[in-house]
C-alpha atoms as a PDB file:
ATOM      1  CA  UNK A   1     110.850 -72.867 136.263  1.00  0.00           C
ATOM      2  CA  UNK A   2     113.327 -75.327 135.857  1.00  0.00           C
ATOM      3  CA  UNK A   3     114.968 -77.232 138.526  1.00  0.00           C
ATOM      4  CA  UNK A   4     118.901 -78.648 138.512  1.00  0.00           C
ATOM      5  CA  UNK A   5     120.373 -80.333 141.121  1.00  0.00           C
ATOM      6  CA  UNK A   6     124.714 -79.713 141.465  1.00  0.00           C
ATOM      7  CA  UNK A   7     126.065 -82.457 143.291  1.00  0.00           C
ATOM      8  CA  UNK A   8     129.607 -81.935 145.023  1.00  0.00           C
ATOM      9  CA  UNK A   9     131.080 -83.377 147.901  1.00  0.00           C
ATOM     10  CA  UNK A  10     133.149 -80.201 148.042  1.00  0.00           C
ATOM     11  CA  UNK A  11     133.233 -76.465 146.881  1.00  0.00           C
ATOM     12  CA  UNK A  12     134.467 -75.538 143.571  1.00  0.00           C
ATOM     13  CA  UNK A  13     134.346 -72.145 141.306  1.00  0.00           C
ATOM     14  CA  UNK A  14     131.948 -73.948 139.122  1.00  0.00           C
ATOM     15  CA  UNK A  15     129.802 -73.836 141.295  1.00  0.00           C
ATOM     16  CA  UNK A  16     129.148 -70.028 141.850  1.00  0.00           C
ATOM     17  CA  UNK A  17     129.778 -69.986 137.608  1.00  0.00           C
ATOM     18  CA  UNK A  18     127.015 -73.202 137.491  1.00  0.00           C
ATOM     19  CA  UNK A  19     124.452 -70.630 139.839  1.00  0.00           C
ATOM     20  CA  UNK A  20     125.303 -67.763 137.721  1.00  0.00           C
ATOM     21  CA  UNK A  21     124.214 -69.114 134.072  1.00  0.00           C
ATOM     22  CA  UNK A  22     121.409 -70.583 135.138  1.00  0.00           C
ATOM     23  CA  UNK A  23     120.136 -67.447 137.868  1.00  0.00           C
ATOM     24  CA  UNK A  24     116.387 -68.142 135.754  1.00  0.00           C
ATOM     25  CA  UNK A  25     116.519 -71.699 137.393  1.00  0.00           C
ATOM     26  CA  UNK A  26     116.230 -73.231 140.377  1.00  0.00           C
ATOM     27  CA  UNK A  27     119.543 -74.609 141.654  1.00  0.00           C
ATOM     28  CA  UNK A  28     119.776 -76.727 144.597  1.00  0.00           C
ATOM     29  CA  UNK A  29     123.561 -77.684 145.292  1.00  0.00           C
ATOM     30  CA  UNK A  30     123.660 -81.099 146.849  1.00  0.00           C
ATOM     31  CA  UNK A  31     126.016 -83.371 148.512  1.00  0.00           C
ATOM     32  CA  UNK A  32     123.388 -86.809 147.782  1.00  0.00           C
ATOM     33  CA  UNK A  33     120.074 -86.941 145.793  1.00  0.00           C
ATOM     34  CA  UNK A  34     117.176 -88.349 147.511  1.00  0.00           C
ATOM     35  CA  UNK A  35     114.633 -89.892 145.992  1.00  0.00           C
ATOM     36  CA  UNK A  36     111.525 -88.216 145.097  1.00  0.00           C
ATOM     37  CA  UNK A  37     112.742 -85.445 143.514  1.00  0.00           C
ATOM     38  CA  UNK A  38     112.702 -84.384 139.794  1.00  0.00           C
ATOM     39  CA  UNK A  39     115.105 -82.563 137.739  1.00  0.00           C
ATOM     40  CA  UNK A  40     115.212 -80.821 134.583  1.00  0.00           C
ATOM     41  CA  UNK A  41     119.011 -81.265 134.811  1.00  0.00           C
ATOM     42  CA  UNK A  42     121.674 -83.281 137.175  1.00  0.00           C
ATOM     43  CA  UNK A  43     125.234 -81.984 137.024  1.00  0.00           C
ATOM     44  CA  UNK A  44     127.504 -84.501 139.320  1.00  0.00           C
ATOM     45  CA  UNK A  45     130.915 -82.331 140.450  1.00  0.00           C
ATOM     46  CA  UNK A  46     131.399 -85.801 142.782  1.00  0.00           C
ATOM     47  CA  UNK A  47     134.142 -87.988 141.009  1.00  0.00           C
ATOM     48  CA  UNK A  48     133.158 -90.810 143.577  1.00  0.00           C
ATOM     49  CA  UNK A  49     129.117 -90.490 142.713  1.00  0.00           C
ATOM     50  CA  UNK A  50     129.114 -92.061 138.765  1.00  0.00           C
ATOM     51  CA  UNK A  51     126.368 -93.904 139.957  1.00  0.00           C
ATOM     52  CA  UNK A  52     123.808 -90.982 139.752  1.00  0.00           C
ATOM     53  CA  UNK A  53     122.448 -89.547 136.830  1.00  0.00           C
ATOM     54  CA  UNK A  54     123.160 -86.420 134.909  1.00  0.00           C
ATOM     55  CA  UNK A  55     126.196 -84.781 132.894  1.00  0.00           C
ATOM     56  CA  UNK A  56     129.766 -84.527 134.005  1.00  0.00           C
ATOM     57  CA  UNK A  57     132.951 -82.861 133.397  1.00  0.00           C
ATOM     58  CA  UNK A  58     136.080 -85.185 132.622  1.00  0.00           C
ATOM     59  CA  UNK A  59     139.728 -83.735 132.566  1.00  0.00           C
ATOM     60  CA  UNK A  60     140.324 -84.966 128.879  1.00  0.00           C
ATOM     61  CA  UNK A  61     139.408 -85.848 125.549  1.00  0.00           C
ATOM     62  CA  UNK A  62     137.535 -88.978 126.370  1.00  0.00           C
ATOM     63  CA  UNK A  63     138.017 -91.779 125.431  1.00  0.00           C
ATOM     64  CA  UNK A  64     141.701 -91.447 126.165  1.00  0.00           C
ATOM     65  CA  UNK A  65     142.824 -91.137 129.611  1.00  0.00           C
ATOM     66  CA  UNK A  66     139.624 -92.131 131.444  1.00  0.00           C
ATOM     67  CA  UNK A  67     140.706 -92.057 135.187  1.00  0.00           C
ATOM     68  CA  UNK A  68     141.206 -90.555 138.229  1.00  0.00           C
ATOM     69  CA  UNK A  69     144.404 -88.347 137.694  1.00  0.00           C
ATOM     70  CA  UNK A  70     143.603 -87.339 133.273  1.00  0.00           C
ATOM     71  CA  UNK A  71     146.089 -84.127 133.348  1.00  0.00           C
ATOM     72  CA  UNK A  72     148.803 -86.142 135.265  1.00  0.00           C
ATOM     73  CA  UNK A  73     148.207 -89.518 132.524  1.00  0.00           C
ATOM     74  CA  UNK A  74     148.447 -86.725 129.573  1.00  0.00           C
ATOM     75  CA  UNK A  75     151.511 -85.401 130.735  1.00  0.00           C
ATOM     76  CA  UNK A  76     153.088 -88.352 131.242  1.00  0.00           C
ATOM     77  CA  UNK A  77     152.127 -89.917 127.864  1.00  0.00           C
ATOM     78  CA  UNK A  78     153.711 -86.902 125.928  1.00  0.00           C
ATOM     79  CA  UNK A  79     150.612 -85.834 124.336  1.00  0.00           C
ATOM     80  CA  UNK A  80     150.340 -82.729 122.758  1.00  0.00           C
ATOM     81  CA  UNK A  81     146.336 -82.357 123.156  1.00  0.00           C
ATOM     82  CA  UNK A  82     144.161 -82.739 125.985  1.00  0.00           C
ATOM     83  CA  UNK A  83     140.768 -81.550 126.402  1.00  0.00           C
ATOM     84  CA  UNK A  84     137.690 -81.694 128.377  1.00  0.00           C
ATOM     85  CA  UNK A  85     134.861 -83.481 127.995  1.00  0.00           C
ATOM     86  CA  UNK A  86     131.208 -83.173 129.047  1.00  0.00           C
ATOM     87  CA  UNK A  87     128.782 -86.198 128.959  1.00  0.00           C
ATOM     88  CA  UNK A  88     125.928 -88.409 130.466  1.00  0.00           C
ATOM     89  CA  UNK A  89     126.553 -90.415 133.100  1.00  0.00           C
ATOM     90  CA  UNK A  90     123.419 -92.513 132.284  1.00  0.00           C
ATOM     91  CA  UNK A  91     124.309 -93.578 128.657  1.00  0.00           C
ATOM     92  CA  UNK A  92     128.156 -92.201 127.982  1.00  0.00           C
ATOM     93  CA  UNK A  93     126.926 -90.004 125.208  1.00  0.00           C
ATOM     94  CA  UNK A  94     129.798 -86.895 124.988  1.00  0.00           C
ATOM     95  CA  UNK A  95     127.836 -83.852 124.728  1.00  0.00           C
ATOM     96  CA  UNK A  96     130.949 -81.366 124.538  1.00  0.00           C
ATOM     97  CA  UNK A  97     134.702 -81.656 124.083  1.00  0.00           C
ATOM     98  CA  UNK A  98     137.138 -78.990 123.798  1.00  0.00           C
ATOM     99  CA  UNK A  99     140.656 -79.088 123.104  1.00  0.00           C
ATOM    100  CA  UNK A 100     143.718 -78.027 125.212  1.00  0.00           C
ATOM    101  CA  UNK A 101     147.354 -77.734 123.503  1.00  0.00           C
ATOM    102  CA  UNK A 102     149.938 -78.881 125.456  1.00  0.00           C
ATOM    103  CA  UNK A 103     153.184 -76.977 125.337  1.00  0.00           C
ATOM    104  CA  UNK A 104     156.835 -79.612 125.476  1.00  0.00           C
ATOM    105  CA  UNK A 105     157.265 -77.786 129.025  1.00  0.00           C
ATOM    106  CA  UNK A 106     153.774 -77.439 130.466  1.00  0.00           C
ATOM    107  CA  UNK A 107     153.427 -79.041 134.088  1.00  0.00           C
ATOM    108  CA  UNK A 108     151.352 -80.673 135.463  1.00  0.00           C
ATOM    109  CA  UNK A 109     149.909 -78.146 137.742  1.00  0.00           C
ATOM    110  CA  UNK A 110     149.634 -75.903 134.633  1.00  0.00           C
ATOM    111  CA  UNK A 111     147.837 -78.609 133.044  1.00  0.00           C
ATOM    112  CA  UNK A 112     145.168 -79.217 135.593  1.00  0.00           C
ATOM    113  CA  UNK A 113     144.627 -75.456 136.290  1.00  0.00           C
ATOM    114  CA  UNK A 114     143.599 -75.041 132.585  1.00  0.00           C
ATOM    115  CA  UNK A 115     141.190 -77.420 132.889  1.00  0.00           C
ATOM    116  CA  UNK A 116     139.658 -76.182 136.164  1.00  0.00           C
ATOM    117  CA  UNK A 117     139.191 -73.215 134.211  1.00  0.00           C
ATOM    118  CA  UNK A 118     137.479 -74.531 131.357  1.00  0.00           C
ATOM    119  CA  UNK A 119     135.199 -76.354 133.388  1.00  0.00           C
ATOM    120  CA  UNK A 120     133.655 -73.281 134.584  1.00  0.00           C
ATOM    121  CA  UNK A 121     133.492 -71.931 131.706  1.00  0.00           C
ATOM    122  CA  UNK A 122     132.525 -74.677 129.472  1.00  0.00           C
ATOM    123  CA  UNK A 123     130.282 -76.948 131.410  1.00  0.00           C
ATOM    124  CA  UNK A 124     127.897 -73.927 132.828  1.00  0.00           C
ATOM    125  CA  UNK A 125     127.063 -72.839 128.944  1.00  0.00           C
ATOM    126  CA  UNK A 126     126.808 -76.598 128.337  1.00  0.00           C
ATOM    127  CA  UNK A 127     124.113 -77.117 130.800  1.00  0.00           C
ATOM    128  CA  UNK A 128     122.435 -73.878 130.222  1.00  0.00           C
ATOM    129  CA  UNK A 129     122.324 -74.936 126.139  1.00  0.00           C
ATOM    130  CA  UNK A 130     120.634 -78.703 127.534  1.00  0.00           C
ATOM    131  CA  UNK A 131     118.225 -76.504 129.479  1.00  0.00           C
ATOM    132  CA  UNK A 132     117.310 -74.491 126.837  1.00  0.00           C
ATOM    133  CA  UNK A 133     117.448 -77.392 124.347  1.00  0.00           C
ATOM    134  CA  UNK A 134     119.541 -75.910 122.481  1.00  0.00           C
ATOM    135  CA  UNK A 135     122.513 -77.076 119.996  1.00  0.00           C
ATOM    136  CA  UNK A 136     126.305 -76.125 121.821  1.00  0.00           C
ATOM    137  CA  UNK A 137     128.273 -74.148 119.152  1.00  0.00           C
ATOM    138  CA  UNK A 138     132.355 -75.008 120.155  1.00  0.00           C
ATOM    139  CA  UNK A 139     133.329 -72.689 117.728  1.00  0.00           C
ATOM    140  CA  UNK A 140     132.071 -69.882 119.597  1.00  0.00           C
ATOM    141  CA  UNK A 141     134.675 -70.385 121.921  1.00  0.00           C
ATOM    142  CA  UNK A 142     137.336 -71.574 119.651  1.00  0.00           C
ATOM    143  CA  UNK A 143     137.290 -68.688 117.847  1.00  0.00           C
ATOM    144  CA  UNK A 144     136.967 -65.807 120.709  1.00  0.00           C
ATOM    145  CA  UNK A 145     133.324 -65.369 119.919  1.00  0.00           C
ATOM    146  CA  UNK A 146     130.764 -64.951 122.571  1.00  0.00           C
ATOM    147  CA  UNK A 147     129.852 -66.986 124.824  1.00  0.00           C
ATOM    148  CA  UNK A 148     126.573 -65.612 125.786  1.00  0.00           C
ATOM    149  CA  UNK A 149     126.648 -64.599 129.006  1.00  0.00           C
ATOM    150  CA  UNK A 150     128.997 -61.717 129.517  1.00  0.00           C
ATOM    151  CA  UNK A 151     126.460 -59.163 129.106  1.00  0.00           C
ATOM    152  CA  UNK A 152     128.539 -56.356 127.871  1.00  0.00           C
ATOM    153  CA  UNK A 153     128.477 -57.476 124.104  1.00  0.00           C
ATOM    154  CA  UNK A 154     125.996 -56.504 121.508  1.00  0.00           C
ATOM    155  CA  UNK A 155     124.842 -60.271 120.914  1.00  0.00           C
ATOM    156  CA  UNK A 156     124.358 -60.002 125.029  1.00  0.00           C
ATOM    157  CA  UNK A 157     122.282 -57.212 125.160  1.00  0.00           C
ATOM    158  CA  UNK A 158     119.964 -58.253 122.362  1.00  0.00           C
END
C-alpha cells in the first residue's frame, strides 16, 4: 500500500478531496514530518514549509507571480490569464499547470476562489496520476472530459 503524507498547518477542502482520490492509500495528514518515515508521496498544503519535500500547489502560472499573494499580483498586473501550478519542491520541476481566464471585472476574491477550487480538483488527480505513475492528461479537463473519479461515467465504471 502506498503511503502519502499531507502537510497543512491548517484545514482546507483539499484535504477531504486529497483523502478521497487516494482512499487505496494510506494518508497521514500532518502538521511536521519527522524523520524516519518514508513516503511514496509528500504533498505540502504549508506555504511557510518549502523546505520539505514533495509537490505543491501555487496560485499561478509559474514562473510569473511567484509569491505570497499570486491572485492579488495577477489582478493587479492586468493579466488576462492566471493559472495554477503543481510542482516539486525538491527540484522546481512543474508537473501540472492549468489555465484560468481572467474577466476585465473579476475581483480579487473571485480570483482566489477559482483557484481554491482548482486545487482540489486538480492537485488530488495530480498526485493520484504520480502514484500511479502515470502521465496527467490536461486536456481531460480542458475539454469537460473525465476526470476519473466521479464514478457515475462509463470510463468510471470500467
Amino acid at each position: 500500500m502506498k503511503r502519502i503524507a499531507v502537510l497543512y498547518s491548517e484545514y482546507k477542502p483539499v484535504i477531504d478531496a486529497l483523502k478521497y482520490t487516494l482512499s487505496d492509500c494510506e494518508v497521514e495528514c500532518l502538521t511536521e514530518i519527522g524523520g524516519g518515515k518514508d513516503y511514496d508521496l509528500v504533498v505540502n498544503l504549508c506555504s511557510e514549509k518549502f523546505d520539505a519535500s514533495g509537490i505543491v500547489c501555487h496560485h499561478s502560472l509559474l514562473p510569473a507571480f511567484n509569491s505570497a499573494e499570486p491572485e492579488k499580483e495577477a489582478i493587479l498586473a492586468g493579466v488576462k490569464v492566471s493559472g495554477i501550478t503543481i510542482y516539486n519542491i525538491e527540484n522546481g520541476n512543474i508537473i501540472t499547470q492549468y489555465p484560468v481566464f481572467i474577466k476585465n471585472d473579476t475581483h480579487y476574491d473571485e480570483l482566489k476562489k477559482e483557484m481554491d477550487y482548482l486545487e482540489q480538483v486538480i492537485l488530488p488527480v495530480t498526485a493520484r496520476k504520480i502514484i500511479d505513475n502515470e502521465q496527467f492528461d490536461i486536456q481531460s479537463f480542458m475539454h469537460g472530459g473525465c476526470s476519473g473519479n466521479c464514478g457515475g461515467c462509463s470510463s468510471c465504471r470500467s
